[in-house]
Protein backbone atom coordinates (compact mmCIF):
# COMPACT_ATOMS: atom_id res chain seq x y z
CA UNK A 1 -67.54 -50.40 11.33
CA UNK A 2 -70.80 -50.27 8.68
CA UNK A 3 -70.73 -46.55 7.21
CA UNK A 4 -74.82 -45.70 6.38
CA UNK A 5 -75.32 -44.60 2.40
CA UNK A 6 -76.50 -41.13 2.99
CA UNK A 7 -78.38 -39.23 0.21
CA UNK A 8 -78.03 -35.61 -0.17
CA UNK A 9 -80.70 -33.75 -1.82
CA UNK A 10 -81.01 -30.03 -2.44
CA UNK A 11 -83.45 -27.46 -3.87
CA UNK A 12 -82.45 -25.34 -5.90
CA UNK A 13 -85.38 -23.36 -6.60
CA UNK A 14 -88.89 -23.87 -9.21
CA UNK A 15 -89.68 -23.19 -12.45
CA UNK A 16 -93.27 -21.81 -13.48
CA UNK A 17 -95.24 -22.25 -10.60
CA UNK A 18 -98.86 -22.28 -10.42
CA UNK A 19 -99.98 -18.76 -9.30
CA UNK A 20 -102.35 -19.16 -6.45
CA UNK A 21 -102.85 -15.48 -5.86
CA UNK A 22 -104.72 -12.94 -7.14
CA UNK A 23 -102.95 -9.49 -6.02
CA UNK A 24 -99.46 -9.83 -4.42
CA UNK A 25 -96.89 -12.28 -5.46
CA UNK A 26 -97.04 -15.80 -3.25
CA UNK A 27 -94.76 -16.64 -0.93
CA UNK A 28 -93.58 -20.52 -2.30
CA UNK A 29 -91.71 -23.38 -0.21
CA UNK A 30 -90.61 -27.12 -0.63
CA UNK A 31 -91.53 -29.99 1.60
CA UNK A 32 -89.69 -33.04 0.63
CA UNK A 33 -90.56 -36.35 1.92
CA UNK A 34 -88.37 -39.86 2.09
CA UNK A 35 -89.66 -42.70 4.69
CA UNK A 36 -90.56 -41.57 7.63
CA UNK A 37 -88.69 -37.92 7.61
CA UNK A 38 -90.27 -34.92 6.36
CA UNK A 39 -88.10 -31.53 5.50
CA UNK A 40 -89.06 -28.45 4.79
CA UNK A 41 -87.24 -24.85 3.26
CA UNK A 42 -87.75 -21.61 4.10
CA UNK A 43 -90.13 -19.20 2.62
CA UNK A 44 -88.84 -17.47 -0.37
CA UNK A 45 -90.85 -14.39 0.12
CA UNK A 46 -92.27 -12.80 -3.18
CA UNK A 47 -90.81 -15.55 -5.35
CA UNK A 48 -93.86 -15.39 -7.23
CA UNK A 49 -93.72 -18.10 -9.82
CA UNK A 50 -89.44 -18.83 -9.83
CA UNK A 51 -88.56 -18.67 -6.56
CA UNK A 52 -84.99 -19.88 -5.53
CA UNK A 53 -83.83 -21.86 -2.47
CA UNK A 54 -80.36 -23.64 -2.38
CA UNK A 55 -81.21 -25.57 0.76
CA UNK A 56 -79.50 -28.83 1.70
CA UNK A 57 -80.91 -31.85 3.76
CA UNK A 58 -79.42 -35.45 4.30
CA UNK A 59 -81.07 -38.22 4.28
CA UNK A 60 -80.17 -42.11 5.53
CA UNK A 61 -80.62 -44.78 2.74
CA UNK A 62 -83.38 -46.83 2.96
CA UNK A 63 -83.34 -50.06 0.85
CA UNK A 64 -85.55 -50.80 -1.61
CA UNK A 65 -87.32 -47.28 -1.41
CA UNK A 66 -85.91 -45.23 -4.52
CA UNK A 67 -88.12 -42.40 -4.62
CA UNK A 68 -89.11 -39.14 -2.33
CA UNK A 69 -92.03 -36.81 -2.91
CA UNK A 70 -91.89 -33.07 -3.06
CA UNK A 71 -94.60 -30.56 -2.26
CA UNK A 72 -94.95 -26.97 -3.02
CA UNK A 73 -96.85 -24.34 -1.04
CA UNK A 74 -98.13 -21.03 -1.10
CA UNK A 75 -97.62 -19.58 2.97
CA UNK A 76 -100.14 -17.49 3.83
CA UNK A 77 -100.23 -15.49 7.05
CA UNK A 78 -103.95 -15.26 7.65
CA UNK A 79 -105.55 -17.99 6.06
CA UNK A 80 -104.16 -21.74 5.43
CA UNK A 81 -100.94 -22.30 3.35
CA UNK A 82 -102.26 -22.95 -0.39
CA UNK A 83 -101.21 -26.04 -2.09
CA UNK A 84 -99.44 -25.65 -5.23
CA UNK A 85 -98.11 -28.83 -6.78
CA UNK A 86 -96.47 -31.82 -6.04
CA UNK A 87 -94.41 -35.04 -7.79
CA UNK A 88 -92.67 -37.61 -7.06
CA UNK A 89 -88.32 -37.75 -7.18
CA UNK A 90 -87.08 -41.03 -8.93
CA UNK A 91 -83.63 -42.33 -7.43
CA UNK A 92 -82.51 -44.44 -9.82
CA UNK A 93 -80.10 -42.15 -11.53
CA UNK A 94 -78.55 -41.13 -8.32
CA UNK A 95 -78.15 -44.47 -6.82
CA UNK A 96 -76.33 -45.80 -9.68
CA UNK A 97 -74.16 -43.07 -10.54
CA UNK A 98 -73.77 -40.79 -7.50
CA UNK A 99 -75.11 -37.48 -9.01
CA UNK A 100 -78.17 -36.38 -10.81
CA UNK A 101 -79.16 -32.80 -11.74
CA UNK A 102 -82.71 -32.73 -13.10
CA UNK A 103 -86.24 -30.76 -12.89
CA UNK A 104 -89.28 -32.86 -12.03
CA UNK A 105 -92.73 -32.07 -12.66
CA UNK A 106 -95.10 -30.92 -10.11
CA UNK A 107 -99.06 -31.70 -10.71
CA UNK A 108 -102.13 -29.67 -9.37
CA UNK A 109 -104.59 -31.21 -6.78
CA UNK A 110 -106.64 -31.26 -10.27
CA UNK A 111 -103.97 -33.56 -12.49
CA UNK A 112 -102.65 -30.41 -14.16
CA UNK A 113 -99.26 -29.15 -14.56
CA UNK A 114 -98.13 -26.90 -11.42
CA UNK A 115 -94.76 -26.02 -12.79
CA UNK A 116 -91.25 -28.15 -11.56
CA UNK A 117 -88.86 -28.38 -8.83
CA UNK A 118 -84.96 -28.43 -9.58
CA UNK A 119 -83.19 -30.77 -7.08
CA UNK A 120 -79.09 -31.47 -7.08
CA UNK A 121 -78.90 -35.39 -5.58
CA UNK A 122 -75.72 -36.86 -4.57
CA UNK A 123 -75.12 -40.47 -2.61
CA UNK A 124 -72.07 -41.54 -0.69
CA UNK A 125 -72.86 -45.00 -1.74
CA UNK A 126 -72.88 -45.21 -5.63
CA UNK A 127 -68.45 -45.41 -5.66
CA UNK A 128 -68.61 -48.55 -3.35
CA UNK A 129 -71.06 -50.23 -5.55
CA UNK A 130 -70.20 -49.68 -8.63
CA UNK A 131 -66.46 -50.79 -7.54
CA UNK A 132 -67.10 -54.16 -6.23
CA UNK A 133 -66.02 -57.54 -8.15
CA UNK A 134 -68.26 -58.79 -9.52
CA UNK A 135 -68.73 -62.89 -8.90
CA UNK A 136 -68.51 -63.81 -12.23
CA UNK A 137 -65.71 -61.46 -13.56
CA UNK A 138 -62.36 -63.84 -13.86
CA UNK A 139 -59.77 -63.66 -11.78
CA UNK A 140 -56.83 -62.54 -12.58
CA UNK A 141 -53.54 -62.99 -10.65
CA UNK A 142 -50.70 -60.50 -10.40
CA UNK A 143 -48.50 -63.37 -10.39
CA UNK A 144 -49.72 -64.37 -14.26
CA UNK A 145 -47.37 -65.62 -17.13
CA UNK A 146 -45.95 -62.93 -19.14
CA UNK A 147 -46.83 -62.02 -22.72
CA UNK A 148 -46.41 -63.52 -25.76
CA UNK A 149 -42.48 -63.14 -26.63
CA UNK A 150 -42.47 -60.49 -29.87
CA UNK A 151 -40.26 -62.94 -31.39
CA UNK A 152 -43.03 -65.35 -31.94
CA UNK A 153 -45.15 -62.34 -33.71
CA UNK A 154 -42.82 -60.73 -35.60
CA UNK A 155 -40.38 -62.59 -37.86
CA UNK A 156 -36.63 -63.34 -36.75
CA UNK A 157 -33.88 -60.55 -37.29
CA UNK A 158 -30.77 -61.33 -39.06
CA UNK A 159 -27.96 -61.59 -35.89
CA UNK A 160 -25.31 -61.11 -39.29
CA UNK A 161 -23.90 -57.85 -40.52
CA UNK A 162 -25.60 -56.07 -42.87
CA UNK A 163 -26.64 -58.10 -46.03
CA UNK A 164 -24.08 -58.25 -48.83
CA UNK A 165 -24.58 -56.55 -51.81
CA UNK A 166 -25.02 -58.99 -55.15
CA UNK A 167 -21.93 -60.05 -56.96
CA UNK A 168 -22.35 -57.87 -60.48
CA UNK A 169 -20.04 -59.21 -63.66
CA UNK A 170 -16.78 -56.95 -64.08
CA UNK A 171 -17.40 -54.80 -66.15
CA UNK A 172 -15.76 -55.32 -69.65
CA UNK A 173 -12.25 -53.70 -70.20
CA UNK A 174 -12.86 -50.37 -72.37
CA UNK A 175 -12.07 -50.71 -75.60
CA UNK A 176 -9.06 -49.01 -76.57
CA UNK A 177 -8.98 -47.02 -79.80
CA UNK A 178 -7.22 -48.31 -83.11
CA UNK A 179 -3.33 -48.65 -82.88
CA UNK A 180 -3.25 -47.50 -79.17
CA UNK A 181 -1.67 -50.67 -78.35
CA UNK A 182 1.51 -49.38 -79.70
CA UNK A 183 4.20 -47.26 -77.70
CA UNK A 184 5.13 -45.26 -80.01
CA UNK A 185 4.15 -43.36 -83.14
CA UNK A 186 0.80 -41.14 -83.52
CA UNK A 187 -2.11 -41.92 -85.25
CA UNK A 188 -2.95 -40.10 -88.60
CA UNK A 189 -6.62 -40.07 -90.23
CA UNK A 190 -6.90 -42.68 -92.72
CA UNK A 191 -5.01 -45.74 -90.61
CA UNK A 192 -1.50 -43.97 -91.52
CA UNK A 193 1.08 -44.29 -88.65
CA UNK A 194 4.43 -42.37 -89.78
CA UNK A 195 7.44 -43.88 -87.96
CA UNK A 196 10.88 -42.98 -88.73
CA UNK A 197 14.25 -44.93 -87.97
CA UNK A 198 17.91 -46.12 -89.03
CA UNK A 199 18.19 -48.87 -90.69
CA UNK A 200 22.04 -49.60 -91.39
CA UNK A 201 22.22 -51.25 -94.80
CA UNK A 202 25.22 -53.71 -96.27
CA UNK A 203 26.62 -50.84 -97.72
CA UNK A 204 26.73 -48.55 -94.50
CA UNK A 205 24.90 -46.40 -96.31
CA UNK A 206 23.50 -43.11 -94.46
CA UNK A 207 20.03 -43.94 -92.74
CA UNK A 208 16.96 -44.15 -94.57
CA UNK A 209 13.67 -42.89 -93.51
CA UNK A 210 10.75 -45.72 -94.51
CA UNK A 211 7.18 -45.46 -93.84
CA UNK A 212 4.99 -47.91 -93.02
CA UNK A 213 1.11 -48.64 -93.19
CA UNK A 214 -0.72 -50.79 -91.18
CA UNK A 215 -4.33 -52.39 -92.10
C-alpha cells in the first residue's frame, strides 16, 4: 500500500514585524502557501510586532516542489487587511533530514525587510530515504568468511611450561679459614696450634707434652 510523504509545518509566531498602524497595536496572521493549498492562522489580536501562533497544518508532498511561501497580514475590521511581508520557505533541510527549526525573512511590497516568520518543519519521508541501499554500496552477506585468525597477527604462544631459568655456575665452595681443616686443636694468633698428647717412649717413661707449629 504507497504511504504519501506528508510535511508538517507550524508557526510559531514572528519576530519584528513591520508596524502598519498608527494608533492601536495590529492584529497579525500567517497565510502559508504549498501547490495548490492555501492555509491560514488565526488572528493574534494585539500582537503588535511579536505575535505568537503555534498552529499546525499538513501538507501532501509534492515532487520536485521544495519550497512554500508565507504571507503576513495586518486584519482590519473596517477597511482591507494590510499587507505586511512575505518570503519564501526553502525545503531542503527538511526533506533531507526530517526536521528544521529556522526563522525566514519576510520582505515589504517595497523590497524592504518586514521582520521574520519562525516555522517548526517535520516530514514523514526523510527516515525512508535516507535508509535505502544505495546501488553502488557492496554487498555484504551474513553468511561471509570469518576474520582473520589472531594467531596470524599476533606471534605464537609457547604451549610449554613456563620458560626455564638460565643454568648459573655453582657457586665456588667458601673458603674455609687457616687450619680449619683439622678436627681438633684451636687456632692461636700467629699460626700457633697447641696440641697436647702421650707419647709412650722406649723407656715407658711418663707422657710428655710436645708442641707443635705448623707453617
Amino acid at each position: 500500500m504507497y504511504m504519501a510523504n506528508l510535511l508538517e509545518v507550524t508557526v510559531v509566531g514572528c519576530n519584528k514585524l513591520k508596524d502598519t498602524e498608527w494608533i492601536s497595536r495590529q492584529d497579525p496572521y500567517v497565510c502559508v502557501e504549498y501547490g495548490n493549498t492555501r492555509n491560514r492562522t488565526r488572528v493574534c489580536t494585539d500582537g503588535g510586532k511579536n505575535p505568537t501562533f503555534q498552529e499546525k497544518f499538513v501538507y501532501t508532498m509534492i515532487e520536485g516542489l521544495r519550497e512554500l511561501n508565507v504571507m503576513v497580514w495586518n486584519s482590519n475590521t473596517i477597511s482591507r487587511d494590510d499587507f505586511i511581508g512575505s518570503g519564501k520557505v526553502h525545503l531542503v533541510k527538511v526533506i533531507s533530514e526530517g526536521y528544521d527549526d529556522s526563522s525566514w525573512p519576510l520582505q515589504t511590497k517595497n523590497g524592504r525587510h518586514g521582520g521574520e516568520v519562525q516555522l517548526i518543519m517535520h516530514y514523514s519521508g526523510a527516515n525512508a530515504n535516507n535508509y535505502l541501499p544505495s546501488a553502488s554500496a557492496p554487498h555484504v552477506s551474513m553468511y561471509s568468511a570469518p576474520p582473520q585468525s589472531y594467531s596470524m597477527i599476533y606471534p605464537p604462544v609457547s604451549t610449554g611450561a613456563y620458560p626455564m631459568p638460565p643454568v648459573y655456575p655453582p657457586y665456588p665452595p667458601a673458603q674455609q679459614p687457616y687450619g680449619s681443616h683439622y678436627s681438633h686443636g684451636s687456632l692461636y694468633p700467629g699460626g700457633y696450634t697447641l696440641y697436647r698428647g702421650t707419647i709412650p717412649t722406649k723407656g715407658d717413661a711418663d707422657a710428655i707434652d710436645i708442641r707443635f707449629t705448623y707453617i
